[in-house]
Protein backbone atom coordinates (compact mmCIF):
# COMPACT_ATOMS: atom_id res chain seq x y z
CA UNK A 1 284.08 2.68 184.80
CA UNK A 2 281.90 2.81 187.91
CA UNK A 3 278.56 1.22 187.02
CA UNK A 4 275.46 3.75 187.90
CA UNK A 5 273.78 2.88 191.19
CA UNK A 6 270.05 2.63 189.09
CA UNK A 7 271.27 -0.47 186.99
CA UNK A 8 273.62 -2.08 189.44
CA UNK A 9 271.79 -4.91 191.19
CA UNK A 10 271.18 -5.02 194.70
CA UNK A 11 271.13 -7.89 196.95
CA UNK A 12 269.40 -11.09 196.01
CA UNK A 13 266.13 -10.03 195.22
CA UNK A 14 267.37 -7.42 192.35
CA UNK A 15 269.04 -10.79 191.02
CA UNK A 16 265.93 -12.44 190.84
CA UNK A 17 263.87 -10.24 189.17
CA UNK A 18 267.01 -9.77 186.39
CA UNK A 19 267.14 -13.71 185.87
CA UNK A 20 263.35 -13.53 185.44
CA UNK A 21 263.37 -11.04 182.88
CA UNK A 22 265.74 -12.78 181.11
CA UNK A 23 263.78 -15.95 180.65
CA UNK A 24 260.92 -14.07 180.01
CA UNK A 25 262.57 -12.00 177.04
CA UNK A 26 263.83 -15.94 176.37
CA UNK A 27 260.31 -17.69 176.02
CA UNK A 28 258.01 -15.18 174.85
CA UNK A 29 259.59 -15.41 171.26
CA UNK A 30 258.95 -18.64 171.02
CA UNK A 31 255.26 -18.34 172.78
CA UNK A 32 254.20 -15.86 169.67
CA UNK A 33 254.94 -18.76 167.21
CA UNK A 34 253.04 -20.94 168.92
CA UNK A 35 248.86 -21.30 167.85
CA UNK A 36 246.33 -21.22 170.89
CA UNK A 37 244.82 -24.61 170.95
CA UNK A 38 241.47 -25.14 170.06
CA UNK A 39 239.07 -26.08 173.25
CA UNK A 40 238.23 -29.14 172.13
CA UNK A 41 241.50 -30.56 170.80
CA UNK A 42 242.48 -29.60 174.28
CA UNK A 43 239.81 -31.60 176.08
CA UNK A 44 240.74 -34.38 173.83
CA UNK A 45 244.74 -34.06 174.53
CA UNK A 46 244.36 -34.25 178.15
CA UNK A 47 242.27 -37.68 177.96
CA UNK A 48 241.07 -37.13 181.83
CA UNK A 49 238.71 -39.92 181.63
CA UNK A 50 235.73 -38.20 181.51
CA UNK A 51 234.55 -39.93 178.44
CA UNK A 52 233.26 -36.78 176.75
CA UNK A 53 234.36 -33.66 175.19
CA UNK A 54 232.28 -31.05 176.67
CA UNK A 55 231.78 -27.44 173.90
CA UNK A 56 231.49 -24.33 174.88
CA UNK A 57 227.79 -23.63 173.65
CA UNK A 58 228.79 -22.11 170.58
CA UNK A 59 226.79 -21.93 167.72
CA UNK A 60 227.36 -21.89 164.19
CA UNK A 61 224.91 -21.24 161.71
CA UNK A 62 225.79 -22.49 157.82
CA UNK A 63 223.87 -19.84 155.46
CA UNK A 64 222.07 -21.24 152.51
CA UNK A 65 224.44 -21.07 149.81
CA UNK A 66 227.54 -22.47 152.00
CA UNK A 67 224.81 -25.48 153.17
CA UNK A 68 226.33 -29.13 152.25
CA UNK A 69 224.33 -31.99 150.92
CA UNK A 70 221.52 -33.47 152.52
CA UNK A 71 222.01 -35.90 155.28
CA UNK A 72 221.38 -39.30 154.46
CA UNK A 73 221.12 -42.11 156.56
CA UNK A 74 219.07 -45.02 157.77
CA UNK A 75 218.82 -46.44 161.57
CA UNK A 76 216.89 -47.87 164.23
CA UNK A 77 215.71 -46.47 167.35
CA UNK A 78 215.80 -48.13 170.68
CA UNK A 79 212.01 -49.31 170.04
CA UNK A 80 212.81 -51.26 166.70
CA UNK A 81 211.36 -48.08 164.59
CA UNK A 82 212.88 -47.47 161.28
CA UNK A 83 214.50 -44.07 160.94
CA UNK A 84 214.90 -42.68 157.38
CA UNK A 85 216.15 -38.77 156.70
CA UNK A 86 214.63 -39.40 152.94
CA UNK A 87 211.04 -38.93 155.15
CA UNK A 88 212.24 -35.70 156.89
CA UNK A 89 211.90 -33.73 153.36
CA UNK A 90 209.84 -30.34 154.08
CA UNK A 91 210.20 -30.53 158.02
CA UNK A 92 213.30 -28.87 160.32
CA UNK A 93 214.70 -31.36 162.47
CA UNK A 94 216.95 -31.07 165.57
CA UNK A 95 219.18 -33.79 166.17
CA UNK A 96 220.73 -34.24 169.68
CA UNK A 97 223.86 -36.82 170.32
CA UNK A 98 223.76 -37.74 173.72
CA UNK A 99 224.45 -40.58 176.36
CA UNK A 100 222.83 -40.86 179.75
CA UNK A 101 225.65 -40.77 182.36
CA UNK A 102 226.94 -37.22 180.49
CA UNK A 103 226.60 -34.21 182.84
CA UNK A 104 225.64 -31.67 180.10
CA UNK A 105 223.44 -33.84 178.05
CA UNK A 106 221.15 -33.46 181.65
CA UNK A 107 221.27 -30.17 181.92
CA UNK A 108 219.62 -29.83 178.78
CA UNK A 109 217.33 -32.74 178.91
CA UNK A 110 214.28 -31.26 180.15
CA UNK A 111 214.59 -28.12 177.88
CA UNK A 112 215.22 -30.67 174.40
CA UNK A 113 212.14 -32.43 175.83
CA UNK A 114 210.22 -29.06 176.48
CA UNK A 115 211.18 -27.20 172.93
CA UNK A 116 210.52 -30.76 171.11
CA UNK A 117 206.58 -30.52 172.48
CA UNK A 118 206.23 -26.70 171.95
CA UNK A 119 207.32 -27.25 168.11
CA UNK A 120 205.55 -30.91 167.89
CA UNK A 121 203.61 -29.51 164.42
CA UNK A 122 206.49 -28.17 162.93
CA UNK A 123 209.96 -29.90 164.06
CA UNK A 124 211.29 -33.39 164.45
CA UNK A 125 213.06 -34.44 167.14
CA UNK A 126 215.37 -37.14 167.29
CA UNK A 127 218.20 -38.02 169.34
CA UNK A 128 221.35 -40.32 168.99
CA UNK A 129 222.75 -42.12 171.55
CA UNK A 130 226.40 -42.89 171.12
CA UNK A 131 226.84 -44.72 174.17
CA UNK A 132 224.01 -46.39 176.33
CA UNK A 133 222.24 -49.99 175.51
CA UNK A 134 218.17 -50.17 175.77
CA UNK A 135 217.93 -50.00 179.46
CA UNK A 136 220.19 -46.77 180.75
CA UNK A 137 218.71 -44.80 177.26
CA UNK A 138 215.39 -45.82 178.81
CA UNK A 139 215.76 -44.27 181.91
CA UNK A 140 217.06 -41.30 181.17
CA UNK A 141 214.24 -40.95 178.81
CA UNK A 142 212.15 -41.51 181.68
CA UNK A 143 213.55 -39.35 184.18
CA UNK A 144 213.80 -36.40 182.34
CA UNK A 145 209.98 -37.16 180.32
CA UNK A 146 211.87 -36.77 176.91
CA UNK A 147 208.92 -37.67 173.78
CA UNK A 148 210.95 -38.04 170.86
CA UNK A 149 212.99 -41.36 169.94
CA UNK A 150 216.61 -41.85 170.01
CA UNK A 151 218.58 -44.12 167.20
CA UNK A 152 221.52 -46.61 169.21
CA UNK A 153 224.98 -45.56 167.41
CA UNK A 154 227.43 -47.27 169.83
CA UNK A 155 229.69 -48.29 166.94
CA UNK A 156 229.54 -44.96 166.09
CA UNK A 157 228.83 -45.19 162.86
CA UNK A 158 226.32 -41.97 162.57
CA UNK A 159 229.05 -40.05 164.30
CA UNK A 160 231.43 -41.07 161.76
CA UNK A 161 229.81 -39.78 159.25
CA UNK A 162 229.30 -36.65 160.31
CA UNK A 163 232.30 -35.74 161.91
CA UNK A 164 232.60 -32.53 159.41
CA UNK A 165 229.42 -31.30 161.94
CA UNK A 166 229.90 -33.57 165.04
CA UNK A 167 233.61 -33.83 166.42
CA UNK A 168 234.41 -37.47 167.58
CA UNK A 169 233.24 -37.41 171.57
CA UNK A 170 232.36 -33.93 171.64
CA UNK A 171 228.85 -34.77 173.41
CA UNK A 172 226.38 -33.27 173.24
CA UNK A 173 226.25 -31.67 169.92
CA UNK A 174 222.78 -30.35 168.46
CA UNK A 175 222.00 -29.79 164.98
CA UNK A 176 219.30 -27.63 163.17
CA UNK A 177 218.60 -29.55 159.83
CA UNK A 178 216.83 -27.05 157.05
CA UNK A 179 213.79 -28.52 155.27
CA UNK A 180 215.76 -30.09 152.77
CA UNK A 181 217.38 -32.17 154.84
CA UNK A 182 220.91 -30.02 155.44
CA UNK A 183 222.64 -29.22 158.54
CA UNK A 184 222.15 -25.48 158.79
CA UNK A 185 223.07 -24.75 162.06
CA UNK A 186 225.19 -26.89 164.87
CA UNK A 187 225.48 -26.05 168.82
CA UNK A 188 228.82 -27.47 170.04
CA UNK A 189 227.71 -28.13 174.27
CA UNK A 190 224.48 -27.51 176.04
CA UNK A 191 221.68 -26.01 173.74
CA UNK A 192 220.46 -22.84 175.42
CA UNK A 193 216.87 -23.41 175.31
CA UNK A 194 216.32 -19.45 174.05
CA UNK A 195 219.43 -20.06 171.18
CA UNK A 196 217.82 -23.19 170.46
CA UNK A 197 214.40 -22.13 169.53
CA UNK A 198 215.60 -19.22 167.93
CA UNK A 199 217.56 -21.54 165.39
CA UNK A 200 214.23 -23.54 165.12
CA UNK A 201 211.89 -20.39 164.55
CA UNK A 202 214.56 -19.44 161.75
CA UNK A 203 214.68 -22.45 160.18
CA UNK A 204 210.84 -22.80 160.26
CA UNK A 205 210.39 -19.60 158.43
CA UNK A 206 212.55 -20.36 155.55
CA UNK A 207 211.40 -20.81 152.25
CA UNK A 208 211.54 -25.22 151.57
């Protein structure tokens, strides 16, 4: 039987295009089983050196009856200054994990150090370096005129336990803690300084 002149290949280019629609129709099978990959495991698989896992600046906001149990932990900031979350009872706080030499955590600096003055009545600020001894925290501090202290967790204990809100590197990471002391809302990358008051004015308005 002669084969019709629309399906019989022609030269080597009609070849190609057949062997590539055959691997196609091969792999894309397979592809659909396949899960995309979260960002951040991603950024984690690829282990470029970097040193940090940067988010996307998504938010995630944890309504009051899905809220876990208060934080509780004890520290020291960089100045020797005791840090207790049984004193934050009846007051939002915004906690920021950071290091100095971590591109994102400076883009956002000067608005954490801006939004932590406009709300200095009603929110505490406090940051947590996971990486930096005295001097480099310092300076940063410095440089970008930041007011509010910073607890050292190089061993990374804090981070440890919070790693059901703060994945392991993913710096920075902010969270919005409710009145009674419970993560309520967590910014995964650079805190948008209008998203981040917004969380803040929320929290501030709810009931204690």
């Amino acid at each position: 039987m002669t084969e019709p002149s629309s399906l019989r290949p022609h030269g080597p280019g009609r070849r190609s295009l057949l062997r590539a629609a055959l691997l196609l129709a091969a792999v894309t099978p397979l592809a659909a089983c396949v899960a995309p990959e979260d960002d951040l495991a991603k950024q984690a698989r690829e282990g470029n050196g970097k040193n940090y896992i940067s988010g996307d600046s998504s938010v995630q906001e944890y309504p009051l009856d899905k809220r876990g149990e208060r934080i509780e932990l004890s520290s020291t900031t960089f100045d020797g200054e005791k840090v207790d979350t049984a004193a934050w009872t009846g007051r939002v706080v915004v906690m920021n994990f950071w290091y100095a030499a971590c591109p994102p955590c400076r883009i956002e600096a000067p608005d954490m150090a801006a939004l932590s003055r406009e709300f200095a009545d009603n929110v505490d600020f406090l940051g947590v370096n996971v990486r930096d001894e005295k001097a480099a925290a310092e300076a940063f501090e410095s440089t970008f005129k930041i007011p509010y202290p910073s607890i050292k967790d190089n061993d990374g204990e804090i981070q440890l336990a919070m790693t059901k809100y703060v994945p392991l590197q993913a710096v920075p990471t902010t969270l919005v803690i409710d009145k009674q002391g419970r993560v309520a809302a967590r910014i995964l990358g650079v805190a948008e300084k209008p998203t981040l008051k917004a969380l803040i004015v929320s929290r501030i308005a709810e009931q204690a």
